[in-house]
N, C-alpha and C. Protein backbone atom coordinates (compact mmCIF):
# COMPACT_ATOMS: atom_id res chain seq x y z
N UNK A 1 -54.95 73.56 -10.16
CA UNK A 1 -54.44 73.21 -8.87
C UNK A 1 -53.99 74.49 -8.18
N UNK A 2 -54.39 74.57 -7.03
CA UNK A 2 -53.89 76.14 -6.17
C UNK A 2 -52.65 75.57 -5.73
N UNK A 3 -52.54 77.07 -5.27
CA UNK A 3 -50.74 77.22 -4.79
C UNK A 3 -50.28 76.00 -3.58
N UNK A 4 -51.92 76.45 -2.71
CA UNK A 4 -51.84 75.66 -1.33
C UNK A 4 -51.14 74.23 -1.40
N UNK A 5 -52.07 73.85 -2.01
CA UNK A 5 -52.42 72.53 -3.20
C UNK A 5 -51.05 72.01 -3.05
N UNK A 6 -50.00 72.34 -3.67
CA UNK A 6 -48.90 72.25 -4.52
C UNK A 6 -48.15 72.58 -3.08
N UNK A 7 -47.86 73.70 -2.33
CA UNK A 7 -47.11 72.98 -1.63
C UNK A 7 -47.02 72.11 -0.83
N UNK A 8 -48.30 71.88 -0.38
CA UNK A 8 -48.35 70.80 0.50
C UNK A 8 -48.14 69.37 -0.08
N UNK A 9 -48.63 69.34 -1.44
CA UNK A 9 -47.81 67.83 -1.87
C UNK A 9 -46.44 67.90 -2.07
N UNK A 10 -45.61 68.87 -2.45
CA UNK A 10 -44.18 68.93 -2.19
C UNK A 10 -43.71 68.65 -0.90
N UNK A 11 -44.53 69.58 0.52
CA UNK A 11 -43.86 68.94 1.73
C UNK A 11 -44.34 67.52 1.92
N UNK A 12 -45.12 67.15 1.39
CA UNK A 12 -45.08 66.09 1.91
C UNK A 12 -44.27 64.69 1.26
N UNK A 13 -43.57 65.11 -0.15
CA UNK A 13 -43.03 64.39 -0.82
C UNK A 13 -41.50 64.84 -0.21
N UNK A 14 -41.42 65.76 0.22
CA UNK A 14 -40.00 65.78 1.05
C UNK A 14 -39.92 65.75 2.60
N UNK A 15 -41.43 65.24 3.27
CA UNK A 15 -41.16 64.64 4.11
C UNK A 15 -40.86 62.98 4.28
N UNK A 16 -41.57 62.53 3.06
CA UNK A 16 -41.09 61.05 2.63
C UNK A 16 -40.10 60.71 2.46
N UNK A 17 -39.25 61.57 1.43
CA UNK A 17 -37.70 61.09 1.09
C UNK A 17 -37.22 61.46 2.43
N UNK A 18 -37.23 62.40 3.60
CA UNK A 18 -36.36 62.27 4.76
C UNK A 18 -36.47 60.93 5.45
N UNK A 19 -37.93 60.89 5.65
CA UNK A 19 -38.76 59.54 6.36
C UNK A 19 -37.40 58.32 5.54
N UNK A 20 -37.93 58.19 4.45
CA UNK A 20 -36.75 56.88 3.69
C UNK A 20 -35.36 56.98 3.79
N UNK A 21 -34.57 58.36 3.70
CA UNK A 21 -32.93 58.24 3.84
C UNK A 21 -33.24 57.95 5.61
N UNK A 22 -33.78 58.64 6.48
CA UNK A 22 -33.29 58.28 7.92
C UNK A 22 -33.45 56.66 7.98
N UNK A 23 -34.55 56.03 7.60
CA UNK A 23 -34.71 54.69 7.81
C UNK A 23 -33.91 53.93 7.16
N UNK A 24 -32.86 53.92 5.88
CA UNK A 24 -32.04 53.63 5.36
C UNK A 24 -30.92 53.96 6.34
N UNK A 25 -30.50 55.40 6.86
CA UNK A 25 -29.54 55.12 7.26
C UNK A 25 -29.52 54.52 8.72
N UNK A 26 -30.81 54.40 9.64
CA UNK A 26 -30.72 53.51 10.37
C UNK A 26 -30.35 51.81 10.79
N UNK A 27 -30.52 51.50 9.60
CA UNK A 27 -29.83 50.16 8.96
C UNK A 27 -28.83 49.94 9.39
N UNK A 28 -27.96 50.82 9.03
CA UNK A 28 -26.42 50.89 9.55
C UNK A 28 -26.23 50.63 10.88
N UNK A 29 -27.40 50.74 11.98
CA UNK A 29 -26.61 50.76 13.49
C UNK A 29 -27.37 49.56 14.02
N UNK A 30 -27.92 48.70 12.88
CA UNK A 30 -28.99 47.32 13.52
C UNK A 30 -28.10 46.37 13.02
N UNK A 31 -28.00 45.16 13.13
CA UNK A 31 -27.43 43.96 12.76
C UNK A 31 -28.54 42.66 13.20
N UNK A 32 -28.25 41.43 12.45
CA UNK A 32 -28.97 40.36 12.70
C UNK A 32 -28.31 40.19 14.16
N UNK A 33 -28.88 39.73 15.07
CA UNK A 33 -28.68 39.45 16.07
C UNK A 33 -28.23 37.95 15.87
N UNK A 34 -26.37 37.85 16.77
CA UNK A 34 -25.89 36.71 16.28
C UNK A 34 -25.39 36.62 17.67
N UNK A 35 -24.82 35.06 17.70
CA UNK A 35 -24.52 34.73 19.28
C UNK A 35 -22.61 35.10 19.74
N UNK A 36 -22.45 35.84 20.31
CA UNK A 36 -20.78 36.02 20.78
C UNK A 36 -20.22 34.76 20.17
N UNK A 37 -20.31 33.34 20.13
CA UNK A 37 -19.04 32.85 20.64
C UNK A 37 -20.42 31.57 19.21
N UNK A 38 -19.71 31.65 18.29
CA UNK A 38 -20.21 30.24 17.18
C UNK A 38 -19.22 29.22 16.93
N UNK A 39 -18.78 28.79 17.48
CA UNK A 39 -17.58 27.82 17.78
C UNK A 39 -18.77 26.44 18.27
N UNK A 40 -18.42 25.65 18.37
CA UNK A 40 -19.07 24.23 19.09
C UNK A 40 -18.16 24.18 20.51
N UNK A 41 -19.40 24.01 21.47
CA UNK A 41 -18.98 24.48 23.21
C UNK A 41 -18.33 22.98 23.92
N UNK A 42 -18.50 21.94 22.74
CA UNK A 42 -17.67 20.91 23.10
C UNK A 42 -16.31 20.94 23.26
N UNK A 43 -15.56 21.85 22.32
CA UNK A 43 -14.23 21.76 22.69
C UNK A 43 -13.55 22.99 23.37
N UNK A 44 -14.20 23.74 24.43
CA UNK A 44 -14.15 24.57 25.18
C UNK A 44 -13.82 23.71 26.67
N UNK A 45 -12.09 24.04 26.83
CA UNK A 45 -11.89 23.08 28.28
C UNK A 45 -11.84 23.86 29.25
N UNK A 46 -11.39 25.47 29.22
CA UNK A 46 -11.31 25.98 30.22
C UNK A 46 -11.45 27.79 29.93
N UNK A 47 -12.12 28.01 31.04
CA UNK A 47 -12.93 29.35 30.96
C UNK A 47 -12.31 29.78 32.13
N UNK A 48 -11.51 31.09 31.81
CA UNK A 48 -11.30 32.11 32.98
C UNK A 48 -12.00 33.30 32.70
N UNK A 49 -12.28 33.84 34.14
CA UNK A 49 -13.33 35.24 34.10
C UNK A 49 -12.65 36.30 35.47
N UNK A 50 -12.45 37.20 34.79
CA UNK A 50 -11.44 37.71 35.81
C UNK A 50 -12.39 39.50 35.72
N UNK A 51 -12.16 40.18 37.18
CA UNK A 51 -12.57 41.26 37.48
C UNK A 51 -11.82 42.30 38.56
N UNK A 52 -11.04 43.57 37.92
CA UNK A 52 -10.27 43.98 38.66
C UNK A 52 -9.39 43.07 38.79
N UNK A 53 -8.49 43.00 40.32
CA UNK A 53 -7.96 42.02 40.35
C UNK A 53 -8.15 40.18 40.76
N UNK A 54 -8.96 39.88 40.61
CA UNK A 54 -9.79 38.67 40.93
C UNK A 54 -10.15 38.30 40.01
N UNK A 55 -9.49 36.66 40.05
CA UNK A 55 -9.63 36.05 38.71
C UNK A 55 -9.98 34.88 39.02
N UNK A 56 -10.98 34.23 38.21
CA UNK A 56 -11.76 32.51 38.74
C UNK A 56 -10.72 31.65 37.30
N UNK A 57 -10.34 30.71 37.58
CA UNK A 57 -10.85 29.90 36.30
C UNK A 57 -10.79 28.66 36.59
N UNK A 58 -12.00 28.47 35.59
CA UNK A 58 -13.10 26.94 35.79
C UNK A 58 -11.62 25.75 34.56
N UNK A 59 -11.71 24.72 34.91
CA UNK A 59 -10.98 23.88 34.25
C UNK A 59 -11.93 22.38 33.66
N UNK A 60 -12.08 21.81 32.87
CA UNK A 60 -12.53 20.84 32.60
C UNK A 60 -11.08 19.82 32.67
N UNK A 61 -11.72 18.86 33.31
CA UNK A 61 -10.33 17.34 33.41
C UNK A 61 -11.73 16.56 32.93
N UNK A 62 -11.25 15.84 31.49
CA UNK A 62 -11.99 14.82 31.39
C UNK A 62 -13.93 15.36 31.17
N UNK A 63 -14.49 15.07 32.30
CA UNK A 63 -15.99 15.59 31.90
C UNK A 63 -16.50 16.63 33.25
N UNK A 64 -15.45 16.99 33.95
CA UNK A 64 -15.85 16.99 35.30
C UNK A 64 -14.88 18.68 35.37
N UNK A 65 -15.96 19.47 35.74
CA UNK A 65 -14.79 21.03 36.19
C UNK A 65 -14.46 21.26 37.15
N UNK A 66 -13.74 21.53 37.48
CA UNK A 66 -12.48 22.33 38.76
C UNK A 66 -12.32 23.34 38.62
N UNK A 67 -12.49 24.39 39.76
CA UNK A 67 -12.12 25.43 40.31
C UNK A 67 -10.39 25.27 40.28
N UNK A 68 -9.66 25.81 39.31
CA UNK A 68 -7.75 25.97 39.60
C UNK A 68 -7.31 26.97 41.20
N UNK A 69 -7.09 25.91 41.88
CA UNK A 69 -6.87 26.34 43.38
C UNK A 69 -7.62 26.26 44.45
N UNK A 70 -8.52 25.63 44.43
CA UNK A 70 -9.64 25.55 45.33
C UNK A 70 -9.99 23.76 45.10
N UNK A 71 -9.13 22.89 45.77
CA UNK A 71 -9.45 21.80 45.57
C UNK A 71 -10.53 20.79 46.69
N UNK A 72 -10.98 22.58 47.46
CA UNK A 72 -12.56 21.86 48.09
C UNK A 72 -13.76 22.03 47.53
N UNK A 73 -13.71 22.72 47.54
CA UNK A 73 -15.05 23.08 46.10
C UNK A 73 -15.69 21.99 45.25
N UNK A 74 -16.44 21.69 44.96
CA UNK A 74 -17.13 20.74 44.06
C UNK A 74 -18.06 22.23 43.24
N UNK A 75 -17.73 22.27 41.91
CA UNK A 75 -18.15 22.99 41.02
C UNK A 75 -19.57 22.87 40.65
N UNK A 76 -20.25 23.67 40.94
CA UNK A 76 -22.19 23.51 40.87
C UNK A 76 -22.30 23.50 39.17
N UNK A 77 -22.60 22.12 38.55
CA UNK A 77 -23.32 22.07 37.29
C UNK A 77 -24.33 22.99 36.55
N UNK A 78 -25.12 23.25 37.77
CA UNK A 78 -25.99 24.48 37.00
C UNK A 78 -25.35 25.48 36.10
N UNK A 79 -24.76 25.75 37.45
CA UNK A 79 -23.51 27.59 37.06
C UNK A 79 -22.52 27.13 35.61
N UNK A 80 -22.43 25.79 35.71
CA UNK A 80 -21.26 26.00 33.82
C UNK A 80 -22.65 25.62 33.45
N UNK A 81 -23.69 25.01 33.56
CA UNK A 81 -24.62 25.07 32.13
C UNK A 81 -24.86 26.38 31.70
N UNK A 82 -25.09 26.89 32.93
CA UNK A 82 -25.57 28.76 32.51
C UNK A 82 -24.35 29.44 31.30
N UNK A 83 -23.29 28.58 31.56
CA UNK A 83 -22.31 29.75 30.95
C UNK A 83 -22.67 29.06 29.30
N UNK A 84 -22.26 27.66 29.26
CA UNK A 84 -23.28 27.34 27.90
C UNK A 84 -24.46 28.08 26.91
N UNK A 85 -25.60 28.31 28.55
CA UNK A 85 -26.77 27.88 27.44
C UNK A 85 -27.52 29.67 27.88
N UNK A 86 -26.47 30.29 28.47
CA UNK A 86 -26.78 31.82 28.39
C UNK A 86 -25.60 32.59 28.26
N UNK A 87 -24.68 32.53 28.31
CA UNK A 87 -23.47 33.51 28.53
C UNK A 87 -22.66 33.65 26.82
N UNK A 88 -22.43 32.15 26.45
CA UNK A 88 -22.07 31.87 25.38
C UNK A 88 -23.10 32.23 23.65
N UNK A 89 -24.79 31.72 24.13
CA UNK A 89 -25.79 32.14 23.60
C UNK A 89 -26.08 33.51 23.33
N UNK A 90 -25.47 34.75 24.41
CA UNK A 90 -26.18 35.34 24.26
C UNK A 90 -25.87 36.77 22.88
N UNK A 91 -26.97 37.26 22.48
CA UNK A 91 -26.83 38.15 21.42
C UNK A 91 -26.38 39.44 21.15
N UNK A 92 -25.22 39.57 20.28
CA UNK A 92 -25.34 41.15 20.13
C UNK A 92 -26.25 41.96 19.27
N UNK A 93 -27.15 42.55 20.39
CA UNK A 93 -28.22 43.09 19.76
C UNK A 93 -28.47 44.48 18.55
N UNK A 94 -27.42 45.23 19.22
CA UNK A 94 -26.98 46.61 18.79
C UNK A 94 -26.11 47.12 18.74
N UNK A 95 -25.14 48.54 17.64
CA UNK A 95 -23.98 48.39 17.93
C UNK A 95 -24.35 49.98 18.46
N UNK A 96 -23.64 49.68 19.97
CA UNK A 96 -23.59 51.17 20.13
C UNK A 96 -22.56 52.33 20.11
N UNK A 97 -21.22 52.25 19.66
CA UNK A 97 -20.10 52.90 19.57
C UNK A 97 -18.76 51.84 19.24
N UNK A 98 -18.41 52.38 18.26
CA UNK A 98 -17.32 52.54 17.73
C UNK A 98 -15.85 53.01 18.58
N UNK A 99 -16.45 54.54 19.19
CA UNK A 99 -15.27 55.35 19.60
C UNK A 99 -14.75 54.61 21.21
N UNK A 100 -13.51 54.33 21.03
CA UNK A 100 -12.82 53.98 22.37
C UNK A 100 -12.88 54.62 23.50
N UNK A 101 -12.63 56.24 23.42
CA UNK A 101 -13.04 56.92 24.42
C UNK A 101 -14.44 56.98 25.20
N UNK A 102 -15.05 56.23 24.49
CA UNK A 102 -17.09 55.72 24.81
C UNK A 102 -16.56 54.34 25.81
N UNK A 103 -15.95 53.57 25.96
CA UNK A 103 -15.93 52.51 26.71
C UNK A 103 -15.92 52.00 28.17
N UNK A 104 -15.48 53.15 28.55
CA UNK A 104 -15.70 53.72 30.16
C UNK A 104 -17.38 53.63 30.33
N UNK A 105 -17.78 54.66 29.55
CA UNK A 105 -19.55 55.01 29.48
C UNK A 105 -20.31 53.88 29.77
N UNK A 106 -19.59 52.75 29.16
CA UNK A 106 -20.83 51.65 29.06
C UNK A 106 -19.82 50.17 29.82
N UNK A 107 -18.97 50.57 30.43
CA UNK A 107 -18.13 49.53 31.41
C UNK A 107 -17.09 48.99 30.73
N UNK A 108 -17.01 48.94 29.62
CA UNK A 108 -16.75 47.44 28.77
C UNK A 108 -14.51 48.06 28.57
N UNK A 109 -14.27 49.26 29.45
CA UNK A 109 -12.22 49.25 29.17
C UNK A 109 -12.01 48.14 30.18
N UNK A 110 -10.83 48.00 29.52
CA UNK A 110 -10.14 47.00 30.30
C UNK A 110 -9.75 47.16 31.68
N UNK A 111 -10.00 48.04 32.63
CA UNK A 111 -10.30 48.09 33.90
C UNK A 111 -11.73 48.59 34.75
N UNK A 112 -12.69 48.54 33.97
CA UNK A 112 -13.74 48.18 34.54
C UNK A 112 -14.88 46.90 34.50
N UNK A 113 -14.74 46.21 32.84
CA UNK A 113 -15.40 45.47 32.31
C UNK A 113 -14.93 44.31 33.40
N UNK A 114 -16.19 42.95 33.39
CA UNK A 114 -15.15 41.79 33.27
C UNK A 114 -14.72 40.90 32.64
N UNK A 115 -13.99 40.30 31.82
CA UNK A 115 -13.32 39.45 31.18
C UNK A 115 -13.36 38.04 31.29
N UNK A 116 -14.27 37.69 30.21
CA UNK A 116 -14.42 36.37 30.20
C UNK A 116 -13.53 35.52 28.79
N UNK A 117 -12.71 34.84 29.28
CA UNK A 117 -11.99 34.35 28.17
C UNK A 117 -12.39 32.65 27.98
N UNK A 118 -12.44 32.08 26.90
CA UNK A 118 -12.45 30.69 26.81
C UNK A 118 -11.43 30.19 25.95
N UNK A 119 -11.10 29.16 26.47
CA UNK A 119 -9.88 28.34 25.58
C UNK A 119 -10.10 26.70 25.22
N UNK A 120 -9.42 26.55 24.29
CA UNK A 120 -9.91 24.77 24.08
C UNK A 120 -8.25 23.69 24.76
N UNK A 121 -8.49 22.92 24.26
CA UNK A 121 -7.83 21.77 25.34
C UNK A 121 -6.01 21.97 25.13
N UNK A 122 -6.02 22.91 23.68
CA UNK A 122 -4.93 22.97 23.48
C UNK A 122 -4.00 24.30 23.80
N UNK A 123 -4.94 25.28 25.04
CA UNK A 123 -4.94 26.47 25.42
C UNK A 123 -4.84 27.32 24.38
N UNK A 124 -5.40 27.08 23.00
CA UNK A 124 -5.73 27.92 22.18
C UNK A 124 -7.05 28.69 22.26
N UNK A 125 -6.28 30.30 22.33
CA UNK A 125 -7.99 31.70 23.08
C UNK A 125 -8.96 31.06 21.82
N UNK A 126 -10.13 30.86 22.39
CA UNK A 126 -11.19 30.81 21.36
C UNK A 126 -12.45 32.10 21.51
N UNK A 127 -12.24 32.82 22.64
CA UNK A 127 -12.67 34.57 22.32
C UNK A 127 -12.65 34.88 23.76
N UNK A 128 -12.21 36.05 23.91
CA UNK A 128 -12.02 36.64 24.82
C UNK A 128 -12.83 38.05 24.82
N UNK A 129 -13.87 38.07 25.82
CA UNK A 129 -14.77 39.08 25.48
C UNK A 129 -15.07 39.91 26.59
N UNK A 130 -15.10 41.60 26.77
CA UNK A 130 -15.29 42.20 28.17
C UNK A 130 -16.96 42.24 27.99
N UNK A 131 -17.58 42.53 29.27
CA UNK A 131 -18.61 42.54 29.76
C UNK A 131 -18.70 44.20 30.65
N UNK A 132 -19.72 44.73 30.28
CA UNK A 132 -20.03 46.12 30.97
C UNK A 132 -21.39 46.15 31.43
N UNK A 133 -21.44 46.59 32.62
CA UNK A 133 -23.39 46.77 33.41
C UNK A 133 -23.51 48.49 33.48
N UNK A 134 -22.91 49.00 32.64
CA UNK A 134 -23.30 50.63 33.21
C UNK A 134 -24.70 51.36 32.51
N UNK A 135 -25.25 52.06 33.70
CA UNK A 135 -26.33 53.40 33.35
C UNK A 135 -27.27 52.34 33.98
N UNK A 136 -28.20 52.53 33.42
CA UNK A 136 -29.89 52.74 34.08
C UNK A 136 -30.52 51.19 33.35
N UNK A 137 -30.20 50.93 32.45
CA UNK A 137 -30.47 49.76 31.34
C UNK A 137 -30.50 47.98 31.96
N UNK A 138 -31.57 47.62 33.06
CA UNK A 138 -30.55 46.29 33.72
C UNK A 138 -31.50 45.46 32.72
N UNK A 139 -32.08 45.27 31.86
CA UNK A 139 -32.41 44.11 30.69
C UNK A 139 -31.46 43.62 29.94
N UNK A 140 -30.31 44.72 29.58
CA UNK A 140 -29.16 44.33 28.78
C UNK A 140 -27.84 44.67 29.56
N UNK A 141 -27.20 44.17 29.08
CA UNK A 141 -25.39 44.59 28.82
C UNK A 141 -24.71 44.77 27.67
N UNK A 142 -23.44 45.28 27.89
CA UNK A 142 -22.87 45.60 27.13
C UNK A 142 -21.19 44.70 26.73
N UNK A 143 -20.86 44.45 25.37
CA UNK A 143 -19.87 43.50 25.31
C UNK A 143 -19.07 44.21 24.31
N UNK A 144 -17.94 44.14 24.30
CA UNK A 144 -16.75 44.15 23.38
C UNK A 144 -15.88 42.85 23.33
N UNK A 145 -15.46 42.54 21.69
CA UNK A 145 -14.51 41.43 21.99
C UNK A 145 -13.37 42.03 21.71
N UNK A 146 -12.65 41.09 22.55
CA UNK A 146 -10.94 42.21 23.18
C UNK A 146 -10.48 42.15 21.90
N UNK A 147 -9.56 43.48 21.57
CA UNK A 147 -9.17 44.07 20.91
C UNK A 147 -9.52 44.98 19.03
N UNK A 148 -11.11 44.53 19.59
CA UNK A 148 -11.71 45.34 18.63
C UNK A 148 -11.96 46.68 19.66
N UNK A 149 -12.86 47.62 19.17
CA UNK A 149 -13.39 48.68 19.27
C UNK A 149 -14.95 48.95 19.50
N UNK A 150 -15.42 48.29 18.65
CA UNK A 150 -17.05 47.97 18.91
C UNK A 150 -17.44 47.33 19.84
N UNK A 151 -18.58 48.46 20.58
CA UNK A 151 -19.33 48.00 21.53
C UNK A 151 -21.10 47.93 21.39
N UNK A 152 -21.16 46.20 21.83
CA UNK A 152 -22.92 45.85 21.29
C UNK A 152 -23.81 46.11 22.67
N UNK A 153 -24.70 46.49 22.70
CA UNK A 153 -25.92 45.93 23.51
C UNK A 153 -26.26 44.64 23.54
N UNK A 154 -26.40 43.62 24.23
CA UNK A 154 -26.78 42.24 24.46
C UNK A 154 -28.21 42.10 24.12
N UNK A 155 -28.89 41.21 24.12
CA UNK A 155 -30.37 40.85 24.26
C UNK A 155 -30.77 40.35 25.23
N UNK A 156 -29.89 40.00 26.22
CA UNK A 156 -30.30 39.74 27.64
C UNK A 156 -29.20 39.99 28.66
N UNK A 157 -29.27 40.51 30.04
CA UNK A 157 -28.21 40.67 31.39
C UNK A 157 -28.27 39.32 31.43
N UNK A 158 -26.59 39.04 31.20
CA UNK A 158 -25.59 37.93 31.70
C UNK A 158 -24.76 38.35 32.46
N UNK A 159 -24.92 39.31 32.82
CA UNK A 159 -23.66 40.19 33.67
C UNK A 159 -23.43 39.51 35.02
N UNK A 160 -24.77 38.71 35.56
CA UNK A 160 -24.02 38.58 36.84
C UNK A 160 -23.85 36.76 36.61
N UNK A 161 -23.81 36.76 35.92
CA UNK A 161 -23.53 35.09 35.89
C UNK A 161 -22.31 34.95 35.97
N UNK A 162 -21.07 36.42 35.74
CA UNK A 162 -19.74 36.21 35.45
C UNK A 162 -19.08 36.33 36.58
N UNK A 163 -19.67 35.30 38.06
CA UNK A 163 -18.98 36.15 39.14
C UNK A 163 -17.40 35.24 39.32
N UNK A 164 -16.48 36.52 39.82
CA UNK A 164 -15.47 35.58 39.87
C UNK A 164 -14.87 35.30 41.18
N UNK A 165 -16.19 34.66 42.10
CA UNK A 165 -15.65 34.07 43.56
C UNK A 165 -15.85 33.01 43.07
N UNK A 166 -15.38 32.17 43.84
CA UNK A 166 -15.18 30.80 44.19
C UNK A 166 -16.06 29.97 44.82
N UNK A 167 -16.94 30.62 45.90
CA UNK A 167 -18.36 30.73 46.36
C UNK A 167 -19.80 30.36 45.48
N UNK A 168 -19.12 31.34 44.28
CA UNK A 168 -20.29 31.42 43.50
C UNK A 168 -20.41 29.89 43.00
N UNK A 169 -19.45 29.83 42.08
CA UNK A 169 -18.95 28.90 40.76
C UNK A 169 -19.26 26.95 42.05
N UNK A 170 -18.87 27.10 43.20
CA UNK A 170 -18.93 25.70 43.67
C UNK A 170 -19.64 25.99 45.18
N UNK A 171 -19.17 24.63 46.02
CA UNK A 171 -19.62 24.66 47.67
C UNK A 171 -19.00 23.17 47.80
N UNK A 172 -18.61 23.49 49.14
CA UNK A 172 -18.20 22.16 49.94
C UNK A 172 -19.09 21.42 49.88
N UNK A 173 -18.36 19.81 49.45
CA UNK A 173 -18.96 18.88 49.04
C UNK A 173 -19.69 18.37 50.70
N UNK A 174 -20.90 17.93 50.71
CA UNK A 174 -21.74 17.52 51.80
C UNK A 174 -20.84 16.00 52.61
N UNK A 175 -20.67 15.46 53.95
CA UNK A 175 -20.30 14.61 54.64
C UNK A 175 -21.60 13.37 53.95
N UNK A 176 -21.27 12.12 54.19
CA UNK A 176 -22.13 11.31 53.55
C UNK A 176 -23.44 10.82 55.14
N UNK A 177 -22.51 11.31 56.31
CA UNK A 177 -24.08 11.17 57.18
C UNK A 177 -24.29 12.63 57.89
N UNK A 178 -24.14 13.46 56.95
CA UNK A 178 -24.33 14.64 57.25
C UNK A 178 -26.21 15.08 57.09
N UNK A 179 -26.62 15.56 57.99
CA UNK A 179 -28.50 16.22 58.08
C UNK A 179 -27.82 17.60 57.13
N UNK A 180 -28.83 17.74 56.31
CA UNK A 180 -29.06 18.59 55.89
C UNK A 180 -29.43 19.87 56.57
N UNK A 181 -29.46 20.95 57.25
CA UNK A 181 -30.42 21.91 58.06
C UNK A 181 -31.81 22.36 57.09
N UNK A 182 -32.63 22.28 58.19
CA UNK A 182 -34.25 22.62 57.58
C UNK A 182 -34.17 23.89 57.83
């Protein structure tokens, strides 16, 4: 066997073991992708979502939600299914930092993120989680649940589903011989 020979199967047997420790230690920054909030969304009565200073919160009485303070409003069904069957659903995909001083970077301190909290009937928090839209990235967002440190990448932008007008979330209920405008 020549010299050549020989080193080149050495580099290439120590380009393998790098190839295997990096992919091993990449492991470390992937996780199964699991949903924020594994609780059952039945006993979830009331959801506040607050931004800066502006704060919504949705109330369930019975089967039916209310806007707290806005007793013209009729609350659009769509907008709480969304919070159900995307907001609550959705995945932390990746973890991207640990370090607190990183939280600004990606929205998610407590004065830029927004804050979506849910509670059950007995105003016991059942998770309270910030929301961040920062950089260039609009497929995902970014989430922390309050008072950890870790911040995930999502698997899908829910970011704007969290708006906290009043506008958004309902609309004046229609007159019963009211025309519609075409």
């Amino acid at each position: 066997m020549t010299n050549s020979l020989k080193y080149g199967l050495i580099a290439l047997a120590g380009i393998t073991l790098l190839f295997l420790y990096n992919k091993s230690s990449q492991k470390s920054y992937t996780l199964e992708a699991e949903t924020i909030f594994d609780g059952k969304s039945e006993i979830i009565n009331r959801i506040v979502i607050s931004e800066n200073e502006q704060i919504l919160e949705l109330v369930k009485n019975d089967s039916i939600w209310n806007i707290t303070g806005n007793d013209s409003f009729v609350v659009t069904i769509s907008k709480i299914d969304n919070i159900f069957d995307k907001v609550l659903n959705v995945r932390k995909e990746m973890l991207i930092t640990s370090k607190e001083e990183k939280w600004s970077k990606f929205g998610v301190d407590d004065s830029l993120g927004k804050h979506f909290t849910i509670f059950d009937q007995s105003n016991n928090e059942l998770g309270h989680y910030i929301f961040g839209n920062s950089g260039q990235d609009y497929q995902h967002n970014y989430i922390r649940k309050n008072q950890t440190s870790d911040v995930y990448r999502t698997d899908n932008n829910i970011y704007y589903l969290l708006n906290s007008s009043d506008s958004y979330w309902g609309s004046v209920p229609k007159k019963k011989n009211e025309v519609e405008p075409r």
